[in-house]
PDB file of N, CA and C in Angstrom:
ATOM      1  N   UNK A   1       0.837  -1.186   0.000  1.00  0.00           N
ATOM      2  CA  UNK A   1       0.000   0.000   0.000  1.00  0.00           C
ATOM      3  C   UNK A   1       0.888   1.257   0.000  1.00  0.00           C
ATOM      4  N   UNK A   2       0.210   2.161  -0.675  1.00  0.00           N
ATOM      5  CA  UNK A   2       1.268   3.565  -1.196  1.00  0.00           C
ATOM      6  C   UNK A   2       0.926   4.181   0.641  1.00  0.00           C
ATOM      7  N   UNK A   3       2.019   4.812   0.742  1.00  0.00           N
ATOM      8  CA  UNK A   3       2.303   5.492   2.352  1.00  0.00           C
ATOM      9  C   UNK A   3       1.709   7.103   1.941  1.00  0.00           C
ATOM     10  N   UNK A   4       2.087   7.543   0.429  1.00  0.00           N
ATOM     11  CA  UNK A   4       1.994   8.898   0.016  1.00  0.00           C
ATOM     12  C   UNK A   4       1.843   8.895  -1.344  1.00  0.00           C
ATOM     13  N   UNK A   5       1.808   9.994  -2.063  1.00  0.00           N
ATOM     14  CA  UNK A   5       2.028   9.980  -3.452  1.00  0.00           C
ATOM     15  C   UNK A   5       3.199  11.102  -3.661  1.00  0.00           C
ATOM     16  N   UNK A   6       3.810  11.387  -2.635  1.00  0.00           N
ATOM     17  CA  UNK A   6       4.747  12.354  -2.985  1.00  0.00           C
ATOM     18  C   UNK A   6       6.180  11.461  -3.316  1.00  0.00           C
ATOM     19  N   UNK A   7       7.032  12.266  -3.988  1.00  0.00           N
ATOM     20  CA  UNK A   7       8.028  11.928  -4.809  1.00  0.00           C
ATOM     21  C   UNK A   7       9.326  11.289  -2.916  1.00  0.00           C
ATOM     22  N   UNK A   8       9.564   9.966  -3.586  1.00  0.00           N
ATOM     23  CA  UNK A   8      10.089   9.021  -2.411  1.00  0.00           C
ATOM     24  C   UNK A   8      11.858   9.984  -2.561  1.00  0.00           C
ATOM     25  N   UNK A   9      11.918  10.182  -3.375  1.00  0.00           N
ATOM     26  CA  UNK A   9      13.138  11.554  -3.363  1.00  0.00           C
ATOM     27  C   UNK A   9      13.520  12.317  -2.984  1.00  0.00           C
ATOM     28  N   UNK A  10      12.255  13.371  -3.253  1.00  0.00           N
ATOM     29  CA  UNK A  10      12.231  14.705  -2.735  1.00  0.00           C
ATOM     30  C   UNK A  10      11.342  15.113  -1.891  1.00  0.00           C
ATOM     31  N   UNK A  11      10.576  14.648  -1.537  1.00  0.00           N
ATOM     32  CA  UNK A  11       9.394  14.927  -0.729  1.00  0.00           C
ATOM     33  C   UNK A  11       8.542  16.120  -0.867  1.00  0.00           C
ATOM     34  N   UNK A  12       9.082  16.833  -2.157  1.00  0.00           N
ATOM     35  CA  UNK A  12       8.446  18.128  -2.409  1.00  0.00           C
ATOM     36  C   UNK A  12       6.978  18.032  -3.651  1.00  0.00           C
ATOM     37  N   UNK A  13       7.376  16.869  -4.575  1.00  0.00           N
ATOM     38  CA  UNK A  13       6.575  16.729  -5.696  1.00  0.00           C
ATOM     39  C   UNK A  13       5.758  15.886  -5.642  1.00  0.00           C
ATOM     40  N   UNK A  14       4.422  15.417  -6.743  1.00  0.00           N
ATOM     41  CA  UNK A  14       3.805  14.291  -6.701  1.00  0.00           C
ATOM     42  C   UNK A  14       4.494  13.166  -7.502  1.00  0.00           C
ATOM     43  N   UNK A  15       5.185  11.962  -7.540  1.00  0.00           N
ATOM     44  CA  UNK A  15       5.991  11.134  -7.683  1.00  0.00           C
ATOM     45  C   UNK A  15       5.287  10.819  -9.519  1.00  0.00           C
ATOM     46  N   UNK A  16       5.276  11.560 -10.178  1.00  0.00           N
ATOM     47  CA  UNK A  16       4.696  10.621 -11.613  1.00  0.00           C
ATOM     48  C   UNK A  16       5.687  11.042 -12.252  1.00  0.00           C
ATOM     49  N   UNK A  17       5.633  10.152 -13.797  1.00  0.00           N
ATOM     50  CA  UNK A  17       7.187   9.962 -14.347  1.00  0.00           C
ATOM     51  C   UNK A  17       7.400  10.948 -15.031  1.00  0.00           C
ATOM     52  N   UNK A  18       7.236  11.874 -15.330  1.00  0.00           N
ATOM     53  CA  UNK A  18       7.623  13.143 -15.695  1.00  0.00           C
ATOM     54  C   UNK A  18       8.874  13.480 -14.756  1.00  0.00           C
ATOM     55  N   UNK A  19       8.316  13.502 -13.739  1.00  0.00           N
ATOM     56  CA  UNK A  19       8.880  14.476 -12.265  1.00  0.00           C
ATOM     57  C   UNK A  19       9.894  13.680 -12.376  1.00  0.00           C
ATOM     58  N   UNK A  20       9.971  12.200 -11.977  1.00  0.00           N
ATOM     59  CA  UNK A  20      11.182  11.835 -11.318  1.00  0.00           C
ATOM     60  C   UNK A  20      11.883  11.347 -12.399  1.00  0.00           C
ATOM     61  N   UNK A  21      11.525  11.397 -13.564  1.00  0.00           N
ATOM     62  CA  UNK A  21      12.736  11.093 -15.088  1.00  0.00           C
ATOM     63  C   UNK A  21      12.976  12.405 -15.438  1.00  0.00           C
ATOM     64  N   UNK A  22      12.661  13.686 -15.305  1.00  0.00           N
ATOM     65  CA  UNK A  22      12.751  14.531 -15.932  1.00  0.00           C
ATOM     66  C   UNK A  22      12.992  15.803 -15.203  1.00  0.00           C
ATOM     67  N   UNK A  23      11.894  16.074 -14.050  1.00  0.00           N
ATOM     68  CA  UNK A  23      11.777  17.673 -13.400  1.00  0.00           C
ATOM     69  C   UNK A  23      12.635  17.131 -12.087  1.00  0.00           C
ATOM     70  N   UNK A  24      12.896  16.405 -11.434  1.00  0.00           N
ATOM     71  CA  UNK A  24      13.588  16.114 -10.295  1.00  0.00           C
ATOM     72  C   UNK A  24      14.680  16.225 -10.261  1.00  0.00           C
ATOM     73  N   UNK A  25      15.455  17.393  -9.541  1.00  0.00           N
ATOM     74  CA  UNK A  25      16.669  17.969 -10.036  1.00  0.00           C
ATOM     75  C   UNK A  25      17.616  16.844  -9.896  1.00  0.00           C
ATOM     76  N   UNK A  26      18.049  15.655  -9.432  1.00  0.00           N
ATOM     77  CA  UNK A  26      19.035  14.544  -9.743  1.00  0.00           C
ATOM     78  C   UNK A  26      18.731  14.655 -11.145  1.00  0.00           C
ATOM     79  N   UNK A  27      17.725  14.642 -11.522  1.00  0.00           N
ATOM     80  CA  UNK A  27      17.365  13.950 -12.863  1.00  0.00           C
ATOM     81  C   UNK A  27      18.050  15.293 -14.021  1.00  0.00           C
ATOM     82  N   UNK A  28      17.588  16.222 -13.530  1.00  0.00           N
ATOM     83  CA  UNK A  28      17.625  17.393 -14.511  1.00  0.00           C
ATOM     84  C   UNK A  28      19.277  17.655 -14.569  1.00  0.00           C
ATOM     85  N   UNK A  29      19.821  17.677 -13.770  1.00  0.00           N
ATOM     86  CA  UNK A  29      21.530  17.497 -13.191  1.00  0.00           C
ATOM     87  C   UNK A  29      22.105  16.020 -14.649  1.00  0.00           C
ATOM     88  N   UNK A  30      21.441  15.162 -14.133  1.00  0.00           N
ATOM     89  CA  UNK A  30      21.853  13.789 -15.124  1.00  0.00           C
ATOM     90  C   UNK A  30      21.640  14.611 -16.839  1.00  0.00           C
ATOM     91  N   UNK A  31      20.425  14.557 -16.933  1.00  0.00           N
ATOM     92  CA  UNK A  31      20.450  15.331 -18.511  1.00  0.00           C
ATOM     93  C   UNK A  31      21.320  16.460 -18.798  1.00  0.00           C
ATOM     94  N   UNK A  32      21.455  17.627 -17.848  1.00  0.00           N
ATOM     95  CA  UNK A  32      22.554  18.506 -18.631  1.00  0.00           C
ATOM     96  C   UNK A  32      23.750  18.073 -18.760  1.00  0.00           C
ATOM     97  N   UNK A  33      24.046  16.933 -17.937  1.00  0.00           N
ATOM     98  CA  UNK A  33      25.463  16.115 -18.401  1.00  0.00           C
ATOM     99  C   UNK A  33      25.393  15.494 -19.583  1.00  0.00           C
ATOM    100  N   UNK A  34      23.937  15.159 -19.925  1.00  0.00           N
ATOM    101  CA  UNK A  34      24.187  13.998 -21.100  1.00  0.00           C
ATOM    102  C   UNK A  34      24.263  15.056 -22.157  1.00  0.00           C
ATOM    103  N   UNK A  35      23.952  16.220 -22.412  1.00  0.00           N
ATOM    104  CA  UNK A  35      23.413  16.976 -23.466  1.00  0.00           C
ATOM    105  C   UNK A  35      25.034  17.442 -23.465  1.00  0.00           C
ATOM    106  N   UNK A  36      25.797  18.230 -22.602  1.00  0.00           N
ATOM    107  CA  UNK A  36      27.157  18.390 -22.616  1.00  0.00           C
ATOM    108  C   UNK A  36      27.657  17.296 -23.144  1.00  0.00           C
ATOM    109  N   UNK A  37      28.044  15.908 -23.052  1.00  0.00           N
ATOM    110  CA  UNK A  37      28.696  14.748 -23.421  1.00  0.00           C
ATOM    111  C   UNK A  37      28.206  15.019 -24.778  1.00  0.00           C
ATOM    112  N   UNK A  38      26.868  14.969 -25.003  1.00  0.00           N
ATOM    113  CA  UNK A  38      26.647  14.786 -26.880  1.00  0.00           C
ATOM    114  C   UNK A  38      27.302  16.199 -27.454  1.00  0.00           C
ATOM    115  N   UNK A  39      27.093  16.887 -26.781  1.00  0.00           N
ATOM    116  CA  UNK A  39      27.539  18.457 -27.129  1.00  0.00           C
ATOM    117  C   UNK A  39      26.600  19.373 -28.263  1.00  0.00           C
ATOM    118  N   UNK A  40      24.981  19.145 -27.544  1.00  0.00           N
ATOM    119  CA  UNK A  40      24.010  19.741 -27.247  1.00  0.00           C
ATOM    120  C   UNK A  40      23.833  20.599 -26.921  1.00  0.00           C
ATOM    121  N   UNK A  41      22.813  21.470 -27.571  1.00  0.00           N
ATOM    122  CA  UNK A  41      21.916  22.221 -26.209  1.00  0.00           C
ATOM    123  C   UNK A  41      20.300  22.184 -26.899  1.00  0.00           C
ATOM    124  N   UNK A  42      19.363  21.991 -25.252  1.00  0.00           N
ATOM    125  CA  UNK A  42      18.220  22.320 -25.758  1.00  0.00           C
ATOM    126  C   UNK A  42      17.356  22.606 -24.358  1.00  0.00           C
ATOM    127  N   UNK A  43      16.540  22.700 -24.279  1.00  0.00           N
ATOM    128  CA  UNK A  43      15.258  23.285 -22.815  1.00  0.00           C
ATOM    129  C   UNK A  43      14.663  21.574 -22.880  1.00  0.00           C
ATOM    130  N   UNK A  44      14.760  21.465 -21.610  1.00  0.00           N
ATOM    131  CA  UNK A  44      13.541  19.612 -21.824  1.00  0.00           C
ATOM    132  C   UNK A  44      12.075  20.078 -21.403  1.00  0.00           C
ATOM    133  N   UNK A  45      11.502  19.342 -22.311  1.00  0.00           N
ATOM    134  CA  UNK A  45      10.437  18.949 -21.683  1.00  0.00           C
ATOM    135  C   UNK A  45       9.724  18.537 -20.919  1.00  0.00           C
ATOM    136  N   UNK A  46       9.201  18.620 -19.788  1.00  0.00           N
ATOM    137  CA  UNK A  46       8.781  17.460 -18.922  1.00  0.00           C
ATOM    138  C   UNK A  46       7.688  16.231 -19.115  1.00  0.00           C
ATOM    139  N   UNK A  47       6.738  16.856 -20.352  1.00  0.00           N
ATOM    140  CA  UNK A  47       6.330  15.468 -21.150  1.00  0.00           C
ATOM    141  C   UNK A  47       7.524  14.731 -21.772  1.00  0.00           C
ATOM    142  N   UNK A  48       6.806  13.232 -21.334  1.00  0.00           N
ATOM    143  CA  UNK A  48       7.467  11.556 -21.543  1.00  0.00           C
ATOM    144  C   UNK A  48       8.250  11.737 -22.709  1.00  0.00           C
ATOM    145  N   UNK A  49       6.852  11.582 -24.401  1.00  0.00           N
ATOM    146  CA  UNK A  49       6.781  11.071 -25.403  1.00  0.00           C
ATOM    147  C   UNK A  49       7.484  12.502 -25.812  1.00  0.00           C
ATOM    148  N   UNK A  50       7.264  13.625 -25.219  1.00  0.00           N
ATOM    149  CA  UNK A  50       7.861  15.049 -26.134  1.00  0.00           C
ATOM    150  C   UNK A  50       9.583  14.848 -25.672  1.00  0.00           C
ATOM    151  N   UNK A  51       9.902  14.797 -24.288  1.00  0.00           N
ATOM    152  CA  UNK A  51      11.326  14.683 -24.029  1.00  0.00           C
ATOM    153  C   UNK A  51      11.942  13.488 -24.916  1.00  0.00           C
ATOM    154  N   UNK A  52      11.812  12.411 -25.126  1.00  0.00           N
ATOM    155  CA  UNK A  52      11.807  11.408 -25.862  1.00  0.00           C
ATOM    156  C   UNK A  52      12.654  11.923 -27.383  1.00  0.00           C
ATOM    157  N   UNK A  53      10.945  13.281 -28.161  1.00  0.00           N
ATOM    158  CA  UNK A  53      11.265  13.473 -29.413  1.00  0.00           C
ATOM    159  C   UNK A  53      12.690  13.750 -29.434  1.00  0.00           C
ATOM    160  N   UNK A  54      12.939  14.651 -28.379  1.00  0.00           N
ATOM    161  CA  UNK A  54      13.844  15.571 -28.745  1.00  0.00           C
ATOM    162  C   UNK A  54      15.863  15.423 -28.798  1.00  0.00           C
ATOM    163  N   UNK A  55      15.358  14.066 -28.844  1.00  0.00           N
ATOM    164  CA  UNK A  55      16.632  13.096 -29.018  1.00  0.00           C
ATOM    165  C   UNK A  55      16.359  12.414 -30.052  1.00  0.00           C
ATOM    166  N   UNK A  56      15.567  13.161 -31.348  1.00  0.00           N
ATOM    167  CA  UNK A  56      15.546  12.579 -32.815  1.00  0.00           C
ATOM    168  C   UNK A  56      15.582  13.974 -33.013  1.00  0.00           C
ATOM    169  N   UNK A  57      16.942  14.293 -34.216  1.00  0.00           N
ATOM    170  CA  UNK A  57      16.977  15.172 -34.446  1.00  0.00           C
ATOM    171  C   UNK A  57      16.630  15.404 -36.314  1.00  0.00           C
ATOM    172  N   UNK A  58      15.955  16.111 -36.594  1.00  0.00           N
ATOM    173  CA  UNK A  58      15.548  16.179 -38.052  1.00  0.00           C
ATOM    174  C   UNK A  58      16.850  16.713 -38.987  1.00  0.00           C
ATOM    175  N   UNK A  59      16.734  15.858 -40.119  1.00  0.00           N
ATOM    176  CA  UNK A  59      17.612  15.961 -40.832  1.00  0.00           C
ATOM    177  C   UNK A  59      19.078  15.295 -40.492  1.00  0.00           C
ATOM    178  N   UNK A  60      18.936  14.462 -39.965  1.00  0.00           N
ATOM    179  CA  UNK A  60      19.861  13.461 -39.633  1.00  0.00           C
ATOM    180  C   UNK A  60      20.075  12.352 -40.024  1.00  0.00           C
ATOM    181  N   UNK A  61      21.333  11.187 -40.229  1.00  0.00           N
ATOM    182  CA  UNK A  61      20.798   9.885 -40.429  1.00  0.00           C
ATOM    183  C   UNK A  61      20.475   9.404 -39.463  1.00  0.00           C
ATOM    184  N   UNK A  62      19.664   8.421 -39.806  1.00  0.00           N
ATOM    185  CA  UNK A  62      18.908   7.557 -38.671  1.00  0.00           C
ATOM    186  C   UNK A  62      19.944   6.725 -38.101  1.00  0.00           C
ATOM    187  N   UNK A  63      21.218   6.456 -38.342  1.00  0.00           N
ATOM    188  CA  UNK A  63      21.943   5.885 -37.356  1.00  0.00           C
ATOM    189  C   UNK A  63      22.599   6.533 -36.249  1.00  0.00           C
ATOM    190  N   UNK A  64      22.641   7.855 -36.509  1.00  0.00           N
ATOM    191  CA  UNK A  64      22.808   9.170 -35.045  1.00  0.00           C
ATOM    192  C   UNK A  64      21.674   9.143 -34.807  1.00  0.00           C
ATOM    193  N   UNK A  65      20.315   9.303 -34.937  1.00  0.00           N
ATOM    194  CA  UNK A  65      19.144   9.001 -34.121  1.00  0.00           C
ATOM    195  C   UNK A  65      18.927   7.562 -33.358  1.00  0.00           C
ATOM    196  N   UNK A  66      19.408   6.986 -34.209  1.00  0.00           N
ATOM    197  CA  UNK A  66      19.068   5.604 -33.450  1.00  0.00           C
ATOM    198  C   UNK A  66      20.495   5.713 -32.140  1.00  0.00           C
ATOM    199  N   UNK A  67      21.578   6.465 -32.429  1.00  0.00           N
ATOM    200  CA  UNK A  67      22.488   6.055 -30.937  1.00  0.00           C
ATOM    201  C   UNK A  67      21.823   7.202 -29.994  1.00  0.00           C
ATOM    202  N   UNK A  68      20.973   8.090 -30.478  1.00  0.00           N
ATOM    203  CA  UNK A  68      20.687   9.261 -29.702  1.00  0.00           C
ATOM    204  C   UNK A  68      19.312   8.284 -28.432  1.00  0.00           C
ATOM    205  N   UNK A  69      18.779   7.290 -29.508  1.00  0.00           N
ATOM    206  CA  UNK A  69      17.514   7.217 -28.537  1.00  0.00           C
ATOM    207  C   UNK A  69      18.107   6.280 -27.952  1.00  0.00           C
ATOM    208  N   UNK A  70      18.954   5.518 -28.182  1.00  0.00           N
ATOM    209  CA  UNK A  70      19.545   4.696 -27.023  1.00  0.00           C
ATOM    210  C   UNK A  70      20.514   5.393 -25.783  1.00  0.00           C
ATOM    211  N   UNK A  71      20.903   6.248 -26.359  1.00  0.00           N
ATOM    212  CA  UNK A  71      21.210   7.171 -25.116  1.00  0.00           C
ATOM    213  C   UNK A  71      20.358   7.840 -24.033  1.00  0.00           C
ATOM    214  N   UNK A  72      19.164   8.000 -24.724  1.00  0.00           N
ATOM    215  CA  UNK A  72      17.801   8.266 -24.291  1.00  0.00           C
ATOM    216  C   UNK A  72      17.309   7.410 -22.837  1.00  0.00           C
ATOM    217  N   UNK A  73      17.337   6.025 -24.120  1.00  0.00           N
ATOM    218  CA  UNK A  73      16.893   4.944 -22.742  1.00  0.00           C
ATOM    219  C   UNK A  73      17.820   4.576 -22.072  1.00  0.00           C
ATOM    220  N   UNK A  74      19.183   4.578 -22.203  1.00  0.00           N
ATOM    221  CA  UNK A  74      19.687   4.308 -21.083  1.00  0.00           C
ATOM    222  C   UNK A  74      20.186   5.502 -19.799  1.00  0.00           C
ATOM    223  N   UNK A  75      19.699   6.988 -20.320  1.00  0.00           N
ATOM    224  CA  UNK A  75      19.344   7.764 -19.111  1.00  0.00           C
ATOM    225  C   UNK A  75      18.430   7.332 -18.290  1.00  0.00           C
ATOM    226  N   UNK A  76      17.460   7.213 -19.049  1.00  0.00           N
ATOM    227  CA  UNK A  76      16.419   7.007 -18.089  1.00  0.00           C
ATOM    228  C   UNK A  76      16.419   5.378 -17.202  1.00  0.00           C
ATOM    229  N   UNK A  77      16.425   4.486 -17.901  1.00  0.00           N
ATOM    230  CA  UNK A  77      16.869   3.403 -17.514  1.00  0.00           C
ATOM    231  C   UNK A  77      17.801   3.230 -15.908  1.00  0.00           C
ATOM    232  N   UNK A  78      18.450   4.247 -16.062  1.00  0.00           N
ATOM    233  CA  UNK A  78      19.905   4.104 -15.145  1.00  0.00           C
ATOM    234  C   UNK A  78      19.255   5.527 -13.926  1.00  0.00           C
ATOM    235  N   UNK A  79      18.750   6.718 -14.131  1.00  0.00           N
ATOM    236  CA  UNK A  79      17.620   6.938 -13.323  1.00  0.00           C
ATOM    237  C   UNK A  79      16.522   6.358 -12.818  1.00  0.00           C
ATOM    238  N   UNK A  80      15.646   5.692 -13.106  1.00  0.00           N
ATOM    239  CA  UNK A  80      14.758   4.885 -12.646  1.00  0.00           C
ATOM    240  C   UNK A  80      15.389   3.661 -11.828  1.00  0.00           C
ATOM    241  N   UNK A  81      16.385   3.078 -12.207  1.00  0.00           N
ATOM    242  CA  UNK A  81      17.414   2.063 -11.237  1.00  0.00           C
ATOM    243  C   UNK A  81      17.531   2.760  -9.992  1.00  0.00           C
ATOM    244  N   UNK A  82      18.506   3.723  -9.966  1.00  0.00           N
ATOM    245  CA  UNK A  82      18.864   4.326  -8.891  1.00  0.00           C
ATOM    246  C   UNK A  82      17.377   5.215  -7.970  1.00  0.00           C
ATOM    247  N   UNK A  83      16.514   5.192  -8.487  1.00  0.00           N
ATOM    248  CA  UNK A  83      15.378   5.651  -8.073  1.00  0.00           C
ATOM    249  C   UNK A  83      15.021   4.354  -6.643  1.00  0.00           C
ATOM    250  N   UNK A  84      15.139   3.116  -7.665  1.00  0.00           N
ATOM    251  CA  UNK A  84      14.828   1.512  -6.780  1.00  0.00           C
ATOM    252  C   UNK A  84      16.110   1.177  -5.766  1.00  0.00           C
ATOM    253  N   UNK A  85      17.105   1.828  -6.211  1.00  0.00           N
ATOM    254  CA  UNK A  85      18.334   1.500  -5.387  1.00  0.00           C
ATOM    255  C   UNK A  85      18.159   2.489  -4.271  1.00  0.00           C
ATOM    256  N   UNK A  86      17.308   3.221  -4.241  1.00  0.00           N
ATOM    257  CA  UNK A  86      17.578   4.026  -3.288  1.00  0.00           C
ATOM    258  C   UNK A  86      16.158   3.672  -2.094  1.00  0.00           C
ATOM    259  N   UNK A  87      15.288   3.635  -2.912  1.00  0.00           N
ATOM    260  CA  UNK A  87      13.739   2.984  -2.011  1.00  0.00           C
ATOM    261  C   UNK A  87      14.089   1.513  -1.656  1.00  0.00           C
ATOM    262  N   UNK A  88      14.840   0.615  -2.153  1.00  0.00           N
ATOM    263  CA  UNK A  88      14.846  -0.575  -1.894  1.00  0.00           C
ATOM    264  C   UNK A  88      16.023  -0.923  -1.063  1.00  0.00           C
ATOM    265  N   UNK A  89      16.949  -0.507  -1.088  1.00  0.00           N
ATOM    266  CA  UNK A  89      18.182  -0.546  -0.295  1.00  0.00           C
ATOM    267  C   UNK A  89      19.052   0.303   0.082  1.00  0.00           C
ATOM    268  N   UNK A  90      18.389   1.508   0.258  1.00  0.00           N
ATOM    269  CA  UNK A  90      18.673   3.066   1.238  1.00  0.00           C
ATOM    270  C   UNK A  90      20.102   3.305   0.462  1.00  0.00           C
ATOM    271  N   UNK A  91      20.230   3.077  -0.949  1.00  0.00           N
ATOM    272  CA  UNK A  91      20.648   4.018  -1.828  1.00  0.00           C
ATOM    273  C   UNK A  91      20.697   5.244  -1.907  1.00  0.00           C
ATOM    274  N   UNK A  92      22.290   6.134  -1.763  1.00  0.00           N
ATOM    275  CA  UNK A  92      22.214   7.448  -2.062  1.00  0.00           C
ATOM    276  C   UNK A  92      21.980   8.125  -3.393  1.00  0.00           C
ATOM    277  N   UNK A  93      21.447   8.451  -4.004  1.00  0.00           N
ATOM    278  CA  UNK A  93      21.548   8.827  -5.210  1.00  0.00           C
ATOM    279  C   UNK A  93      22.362  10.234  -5.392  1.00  0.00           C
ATOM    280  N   UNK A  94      23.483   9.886  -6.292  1.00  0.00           N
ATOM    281  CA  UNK A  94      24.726  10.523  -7.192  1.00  0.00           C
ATOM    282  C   UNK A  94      24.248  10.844  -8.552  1.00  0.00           C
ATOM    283  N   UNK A  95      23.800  11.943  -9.093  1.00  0.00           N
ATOM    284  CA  UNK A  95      24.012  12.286 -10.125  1.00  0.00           C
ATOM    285  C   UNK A  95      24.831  11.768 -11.099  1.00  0.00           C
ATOM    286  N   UNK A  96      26.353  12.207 -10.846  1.00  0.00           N
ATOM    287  CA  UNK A  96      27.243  11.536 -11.636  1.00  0.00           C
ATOM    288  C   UNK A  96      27.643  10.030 -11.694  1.00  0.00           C
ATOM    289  N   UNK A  97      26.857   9.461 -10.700  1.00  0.00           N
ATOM    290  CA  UNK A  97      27.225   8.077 -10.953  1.00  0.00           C
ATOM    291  C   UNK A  97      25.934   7.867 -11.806  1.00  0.00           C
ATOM    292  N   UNK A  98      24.791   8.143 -11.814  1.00  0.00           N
ATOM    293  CA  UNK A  98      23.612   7.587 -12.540  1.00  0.00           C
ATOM    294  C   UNK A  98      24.510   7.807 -14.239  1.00  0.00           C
ATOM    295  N   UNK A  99      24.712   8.988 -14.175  1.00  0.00           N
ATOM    296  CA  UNK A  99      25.454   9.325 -15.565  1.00  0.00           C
ATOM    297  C   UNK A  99      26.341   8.749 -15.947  1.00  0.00           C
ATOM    298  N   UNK A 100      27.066   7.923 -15.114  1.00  0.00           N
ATOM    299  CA  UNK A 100      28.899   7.504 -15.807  1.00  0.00           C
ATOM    300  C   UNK A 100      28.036   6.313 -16.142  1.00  0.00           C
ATOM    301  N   UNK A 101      27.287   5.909 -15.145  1.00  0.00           N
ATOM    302  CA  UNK A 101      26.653   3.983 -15.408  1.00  0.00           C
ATOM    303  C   UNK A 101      25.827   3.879 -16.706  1.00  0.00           C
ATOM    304  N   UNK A 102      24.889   5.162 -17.221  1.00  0.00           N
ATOM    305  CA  UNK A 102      23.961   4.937 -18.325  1.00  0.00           C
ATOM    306  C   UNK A 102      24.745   5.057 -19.533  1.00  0.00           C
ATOM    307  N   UNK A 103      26.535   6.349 -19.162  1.00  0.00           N
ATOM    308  CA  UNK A 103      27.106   6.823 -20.694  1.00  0.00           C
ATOM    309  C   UNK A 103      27.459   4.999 -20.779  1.00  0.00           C
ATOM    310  N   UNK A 104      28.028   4.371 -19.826  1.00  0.00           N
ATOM    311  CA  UNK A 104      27.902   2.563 -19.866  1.00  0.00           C
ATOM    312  C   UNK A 104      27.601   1.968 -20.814  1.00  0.00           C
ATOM    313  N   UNK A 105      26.457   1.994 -20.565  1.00  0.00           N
ATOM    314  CA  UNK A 105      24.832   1.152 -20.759  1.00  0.00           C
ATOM    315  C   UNK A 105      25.032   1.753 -22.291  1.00  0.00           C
ATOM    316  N   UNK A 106      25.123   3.042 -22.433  1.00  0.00           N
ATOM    317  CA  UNK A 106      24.763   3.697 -23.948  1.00  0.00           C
ATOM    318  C   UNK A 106      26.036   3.247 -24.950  1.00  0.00           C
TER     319      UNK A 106
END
């Protein structure tokens, strides 16, 4: 049974996946690293499917889109982990480690 609906993080927000993949400053901290590493810039979205787009870039080949959206999922991927590492086994959550583990994964 849910204890709250506020964000198990921050205790400031309502916990839906926007917030804690996207507006939750660990999270927002993780993306301006990834956007520096690609050597990016852009404003995110806090919609899912819109933050998503914006790692397909038009006029590109689809094989830099296709490493872009896998970079994609393995941000998020490696946020949402450390989200469970931290509720499930009093995990600190590190910014830069979520980031070194997903550039990993990517």
């Amino acid at each position: 049974m849910l204890e709250s609906l506020l964000c198990c993080l921050c205790g400031a927000n309502e916990e839906t996946r926007s917030h804690l993949l996207f507006g939750y400053r660990i999270a927002w901290l993780v993306w301006n690293l990834c956007l520096e590493w690609l050597g990016l810039s852009s404003v995110f979205y806090l919609a899912f499917v819109s933050h998503f787009l914006q790692f397909n870039i038009h006029e590109t080949p689809t094989s830099v889109n296709l490493i872009l959206e896998r970079v994609w999922i393995a941000m998020v991927s490696e946020i949402w982990r450390h989200r469970n590492k931290h509720i499930f086994n009093g995990g600190v959550i590190d910014y830069s480690e979520i980031f070194s583990m997903a550039q990993l994964k990517a």
